[in-house]
N, C-alpha and C. Protein backbone atom coordinates (compact mmCIF):
# COMPACT_ATOMS: atom_id res chain seq x y z
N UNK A 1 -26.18 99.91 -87.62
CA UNK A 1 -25.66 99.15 -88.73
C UNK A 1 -24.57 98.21 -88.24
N UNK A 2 -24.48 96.75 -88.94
CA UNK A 2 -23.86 96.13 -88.52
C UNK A 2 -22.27 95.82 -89.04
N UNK A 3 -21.84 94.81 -89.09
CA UNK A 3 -20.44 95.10 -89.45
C UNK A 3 -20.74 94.59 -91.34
N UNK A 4 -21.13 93.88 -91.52
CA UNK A 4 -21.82 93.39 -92.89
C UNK A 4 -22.46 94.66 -93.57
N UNK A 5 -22.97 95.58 -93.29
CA UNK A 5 -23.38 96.39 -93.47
C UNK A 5 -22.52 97.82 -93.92
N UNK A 6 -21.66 97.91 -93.07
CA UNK A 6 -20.09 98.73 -93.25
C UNK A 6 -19.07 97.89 -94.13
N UNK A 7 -19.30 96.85 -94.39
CA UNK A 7 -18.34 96.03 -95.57
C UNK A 7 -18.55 96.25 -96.56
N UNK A 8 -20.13 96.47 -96.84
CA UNK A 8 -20.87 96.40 -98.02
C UNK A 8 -20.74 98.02 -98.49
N UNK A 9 -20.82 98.56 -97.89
CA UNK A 9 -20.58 100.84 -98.09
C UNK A 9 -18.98 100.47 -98.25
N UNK A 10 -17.87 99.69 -97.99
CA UNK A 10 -16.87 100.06 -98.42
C UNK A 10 -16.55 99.54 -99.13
N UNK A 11 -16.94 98.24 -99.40
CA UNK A 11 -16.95 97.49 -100.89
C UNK A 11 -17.43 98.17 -102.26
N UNK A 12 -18.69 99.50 -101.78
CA UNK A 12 -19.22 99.73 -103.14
C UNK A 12 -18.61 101.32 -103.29
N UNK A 13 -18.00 101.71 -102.47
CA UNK A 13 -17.17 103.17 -102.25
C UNK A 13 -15.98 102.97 -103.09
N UNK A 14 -14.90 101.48 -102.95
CA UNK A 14 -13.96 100.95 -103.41
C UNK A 14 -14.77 100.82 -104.81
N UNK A 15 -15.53 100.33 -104.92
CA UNK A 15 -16.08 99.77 -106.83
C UNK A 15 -15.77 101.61 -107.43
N UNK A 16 -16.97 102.51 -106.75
CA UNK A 16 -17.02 103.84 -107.18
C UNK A 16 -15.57 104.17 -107.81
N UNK A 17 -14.47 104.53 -106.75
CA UNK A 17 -13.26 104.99 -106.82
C UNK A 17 -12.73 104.73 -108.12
N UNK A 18 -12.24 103.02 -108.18
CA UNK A 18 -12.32 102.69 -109.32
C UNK A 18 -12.99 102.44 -110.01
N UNK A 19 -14.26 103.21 -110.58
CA UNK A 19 -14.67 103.04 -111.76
C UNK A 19 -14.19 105.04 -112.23
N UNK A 20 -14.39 105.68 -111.24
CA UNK A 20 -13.86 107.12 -111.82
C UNK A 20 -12.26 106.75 -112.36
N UNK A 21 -11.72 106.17 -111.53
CA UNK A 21 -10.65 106.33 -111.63
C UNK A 21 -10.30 105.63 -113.47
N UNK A 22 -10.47 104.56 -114.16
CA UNK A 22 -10.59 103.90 -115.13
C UNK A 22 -11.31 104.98 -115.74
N UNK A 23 -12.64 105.81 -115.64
CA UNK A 23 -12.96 106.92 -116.38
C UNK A 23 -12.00 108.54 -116.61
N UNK A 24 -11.33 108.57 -115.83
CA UNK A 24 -10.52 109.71 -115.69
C UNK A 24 -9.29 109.03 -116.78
N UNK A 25 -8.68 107.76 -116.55
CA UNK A 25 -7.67 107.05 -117.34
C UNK A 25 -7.80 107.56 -118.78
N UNK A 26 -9.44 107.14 -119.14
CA UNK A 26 -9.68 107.13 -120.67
C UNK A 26 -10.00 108.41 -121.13
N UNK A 27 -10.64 109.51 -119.85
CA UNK A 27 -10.29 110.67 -120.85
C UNK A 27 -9.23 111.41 -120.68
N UNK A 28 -8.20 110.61 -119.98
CA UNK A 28 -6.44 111.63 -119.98
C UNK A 28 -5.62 110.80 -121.60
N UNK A 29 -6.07 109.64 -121.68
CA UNK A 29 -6.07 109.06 -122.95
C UNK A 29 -6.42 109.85 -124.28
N UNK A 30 -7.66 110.03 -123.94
CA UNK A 30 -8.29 110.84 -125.23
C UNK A 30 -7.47 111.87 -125.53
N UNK A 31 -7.05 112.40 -124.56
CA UNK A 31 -6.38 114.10 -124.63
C UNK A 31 -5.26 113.84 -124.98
N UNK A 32 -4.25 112.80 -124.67
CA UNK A 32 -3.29 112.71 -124.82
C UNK A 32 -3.08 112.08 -126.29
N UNK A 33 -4.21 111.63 -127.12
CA UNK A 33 -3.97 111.25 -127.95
C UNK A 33 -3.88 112.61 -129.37
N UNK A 34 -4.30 113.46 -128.58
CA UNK A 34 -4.18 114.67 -129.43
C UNK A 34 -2.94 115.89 -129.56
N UNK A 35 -1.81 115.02 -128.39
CA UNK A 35 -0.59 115.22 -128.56
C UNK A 35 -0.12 114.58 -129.65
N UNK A 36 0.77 115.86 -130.70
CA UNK A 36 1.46 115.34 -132.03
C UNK A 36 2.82 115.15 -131.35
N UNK A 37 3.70 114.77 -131.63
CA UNK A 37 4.66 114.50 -130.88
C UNK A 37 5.49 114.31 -132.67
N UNK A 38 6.18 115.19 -132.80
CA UNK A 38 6.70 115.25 -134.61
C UNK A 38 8.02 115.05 -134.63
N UNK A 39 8.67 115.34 -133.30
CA UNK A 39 10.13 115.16 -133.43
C UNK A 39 10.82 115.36 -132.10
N UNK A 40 12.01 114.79 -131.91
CA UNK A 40 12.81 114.85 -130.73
C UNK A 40 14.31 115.18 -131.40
N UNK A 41 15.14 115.66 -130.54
CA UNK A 41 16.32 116.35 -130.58
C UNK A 41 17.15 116.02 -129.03
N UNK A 42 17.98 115.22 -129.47
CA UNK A 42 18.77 115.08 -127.78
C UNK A 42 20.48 115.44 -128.36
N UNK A 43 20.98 116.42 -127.18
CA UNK A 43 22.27 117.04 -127.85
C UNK A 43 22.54 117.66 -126.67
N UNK A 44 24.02 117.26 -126.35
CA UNK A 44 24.78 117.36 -124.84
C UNK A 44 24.01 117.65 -123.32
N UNK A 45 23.24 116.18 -123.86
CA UNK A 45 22.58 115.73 -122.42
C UNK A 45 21.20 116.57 -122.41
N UNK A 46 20.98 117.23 -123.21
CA UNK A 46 19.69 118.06 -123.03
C UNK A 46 18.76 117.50 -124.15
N UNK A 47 17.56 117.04 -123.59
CA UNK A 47 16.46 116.30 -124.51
C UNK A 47 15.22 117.48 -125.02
N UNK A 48 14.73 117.54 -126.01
CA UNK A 48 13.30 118.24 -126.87
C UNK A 48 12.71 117.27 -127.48
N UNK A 49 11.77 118.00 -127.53
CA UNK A 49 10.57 117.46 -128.55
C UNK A 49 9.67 118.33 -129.15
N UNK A 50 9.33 118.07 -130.39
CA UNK A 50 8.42 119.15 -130.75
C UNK A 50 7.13 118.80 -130.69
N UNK A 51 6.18 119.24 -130.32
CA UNK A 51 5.21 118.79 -129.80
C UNK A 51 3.74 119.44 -130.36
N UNK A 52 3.27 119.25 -131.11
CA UNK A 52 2.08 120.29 -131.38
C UNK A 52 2.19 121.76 -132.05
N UNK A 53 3.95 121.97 -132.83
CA UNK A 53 4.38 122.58 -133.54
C UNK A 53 4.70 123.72 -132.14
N UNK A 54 5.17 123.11 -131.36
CA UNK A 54 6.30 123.78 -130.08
C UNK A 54 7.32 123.19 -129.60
N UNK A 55 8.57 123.68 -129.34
CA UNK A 55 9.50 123.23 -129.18
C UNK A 55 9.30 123.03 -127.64
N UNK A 56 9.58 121.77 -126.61
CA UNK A 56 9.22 121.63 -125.57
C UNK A 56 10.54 120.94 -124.68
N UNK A 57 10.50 121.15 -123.65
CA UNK A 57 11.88 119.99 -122.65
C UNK A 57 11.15 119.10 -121.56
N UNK A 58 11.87 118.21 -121.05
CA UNK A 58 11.49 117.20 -119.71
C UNK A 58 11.26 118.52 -118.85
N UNK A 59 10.01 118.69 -118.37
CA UNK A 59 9.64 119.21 -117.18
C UNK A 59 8.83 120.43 -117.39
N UNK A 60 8.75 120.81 -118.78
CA UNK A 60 7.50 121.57 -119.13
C UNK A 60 6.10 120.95 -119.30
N UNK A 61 5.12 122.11 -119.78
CA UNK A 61 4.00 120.76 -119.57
C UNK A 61 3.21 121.54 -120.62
N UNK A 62 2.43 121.22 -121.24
CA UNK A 62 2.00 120.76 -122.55
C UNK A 62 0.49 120.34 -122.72
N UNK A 63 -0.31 121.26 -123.02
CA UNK A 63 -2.02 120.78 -122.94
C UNK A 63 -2.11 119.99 -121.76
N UNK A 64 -2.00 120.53 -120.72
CA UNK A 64 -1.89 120.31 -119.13
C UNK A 64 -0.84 119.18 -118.88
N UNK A 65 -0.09 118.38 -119.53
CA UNK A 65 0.23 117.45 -119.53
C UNK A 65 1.62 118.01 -118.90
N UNK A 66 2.46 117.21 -117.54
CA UNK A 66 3.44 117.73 -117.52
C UNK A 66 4.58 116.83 -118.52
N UNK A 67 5.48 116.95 -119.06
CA UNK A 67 6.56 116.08 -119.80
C UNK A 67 7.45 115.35 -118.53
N UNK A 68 7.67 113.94 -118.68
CA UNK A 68 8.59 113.78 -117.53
C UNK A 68 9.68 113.05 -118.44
N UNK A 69 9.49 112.68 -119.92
CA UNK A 69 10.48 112.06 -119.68
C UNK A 69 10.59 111.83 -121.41
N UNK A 70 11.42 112.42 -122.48
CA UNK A 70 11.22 112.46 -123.84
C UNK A 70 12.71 111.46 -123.99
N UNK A 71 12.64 110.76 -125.02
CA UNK A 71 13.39 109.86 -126.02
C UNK A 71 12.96 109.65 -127.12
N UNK A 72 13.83 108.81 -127.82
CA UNK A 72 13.91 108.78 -129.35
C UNK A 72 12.84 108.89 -129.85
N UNK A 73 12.16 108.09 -129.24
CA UNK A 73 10.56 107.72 -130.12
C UNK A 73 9.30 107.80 -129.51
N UNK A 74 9.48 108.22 -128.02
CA UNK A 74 8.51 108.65 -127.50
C UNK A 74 8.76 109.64 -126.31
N UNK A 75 7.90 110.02 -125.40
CA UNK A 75 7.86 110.65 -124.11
C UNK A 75 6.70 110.29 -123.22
N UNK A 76 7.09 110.24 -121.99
CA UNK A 76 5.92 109.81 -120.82
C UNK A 76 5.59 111.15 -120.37
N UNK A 77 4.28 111.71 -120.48
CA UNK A 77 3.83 112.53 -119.53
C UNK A 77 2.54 112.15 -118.52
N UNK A 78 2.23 113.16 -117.86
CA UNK A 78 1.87 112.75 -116.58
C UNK A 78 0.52 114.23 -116.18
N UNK A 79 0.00 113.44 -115.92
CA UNK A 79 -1.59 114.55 -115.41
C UNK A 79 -2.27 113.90 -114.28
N UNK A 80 -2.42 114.99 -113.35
CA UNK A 80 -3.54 113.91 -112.10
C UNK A 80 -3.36 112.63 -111.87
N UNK A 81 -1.95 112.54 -111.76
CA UNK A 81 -1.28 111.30 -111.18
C UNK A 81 -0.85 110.08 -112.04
N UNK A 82 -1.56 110.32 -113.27
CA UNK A 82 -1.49 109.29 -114.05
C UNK A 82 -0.47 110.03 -115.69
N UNK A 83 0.36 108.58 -115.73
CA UNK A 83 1.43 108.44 -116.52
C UNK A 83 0.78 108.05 -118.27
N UNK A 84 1.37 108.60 -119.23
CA UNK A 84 0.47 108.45 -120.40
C UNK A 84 2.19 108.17 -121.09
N UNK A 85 2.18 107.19 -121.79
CA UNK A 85 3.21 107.88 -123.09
C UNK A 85 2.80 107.74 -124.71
N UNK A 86 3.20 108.85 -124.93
CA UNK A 86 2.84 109.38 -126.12
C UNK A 86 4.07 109.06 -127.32
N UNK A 87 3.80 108.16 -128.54
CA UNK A 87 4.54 108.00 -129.28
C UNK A 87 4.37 108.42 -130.99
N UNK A 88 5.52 108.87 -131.32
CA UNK A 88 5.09 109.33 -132.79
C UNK A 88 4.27 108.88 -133.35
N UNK A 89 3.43 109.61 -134.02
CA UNK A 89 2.27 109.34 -135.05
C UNK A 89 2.41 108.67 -136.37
């Protein structure tokens, strides 16, 4: 095989990757859209959220989801590398 030939297997290896990868996006989406996210509580430096009728903090994790990062009106969590944020309903 020639060098055209090895361009072409890594050109369509690269397409593959990202197309899982854009498929994995939309179903960490889906899931994440089934996070309720009902309320937050921030009080001497320590942040919550209630989450799916559980009281939760930055660094627990949540229908696999880990929490990295809750405020007023929303929180970013994070699964298999990818960052989601989830904002009140």
């Amino acid at each position: 095989e020639g060098f055209w030939d090895e361009l072409a297997k890594s050109l369509a290896a690269k397409a593959d990757q990202e197309k899982a990868r854009r498929i994995l996006i939309g179903n960490l989406q889906g899931q994440a859209s089934r996070l309720n996210l009902q309320s937050t509580v921030m009080s001497n430096g320590s942040t919550k959220a209630m989450v799916n009728g559980t009281l939760v903090e930055e660094g627990d994790t949540v229908s696999g989801f880990k929490i990295l990062k809750i405020e007023a009106r929303r929180m970013v969590v994070e699964r298999e590398g990818i960052r989601l944020e989830v904002y009140f309903n």
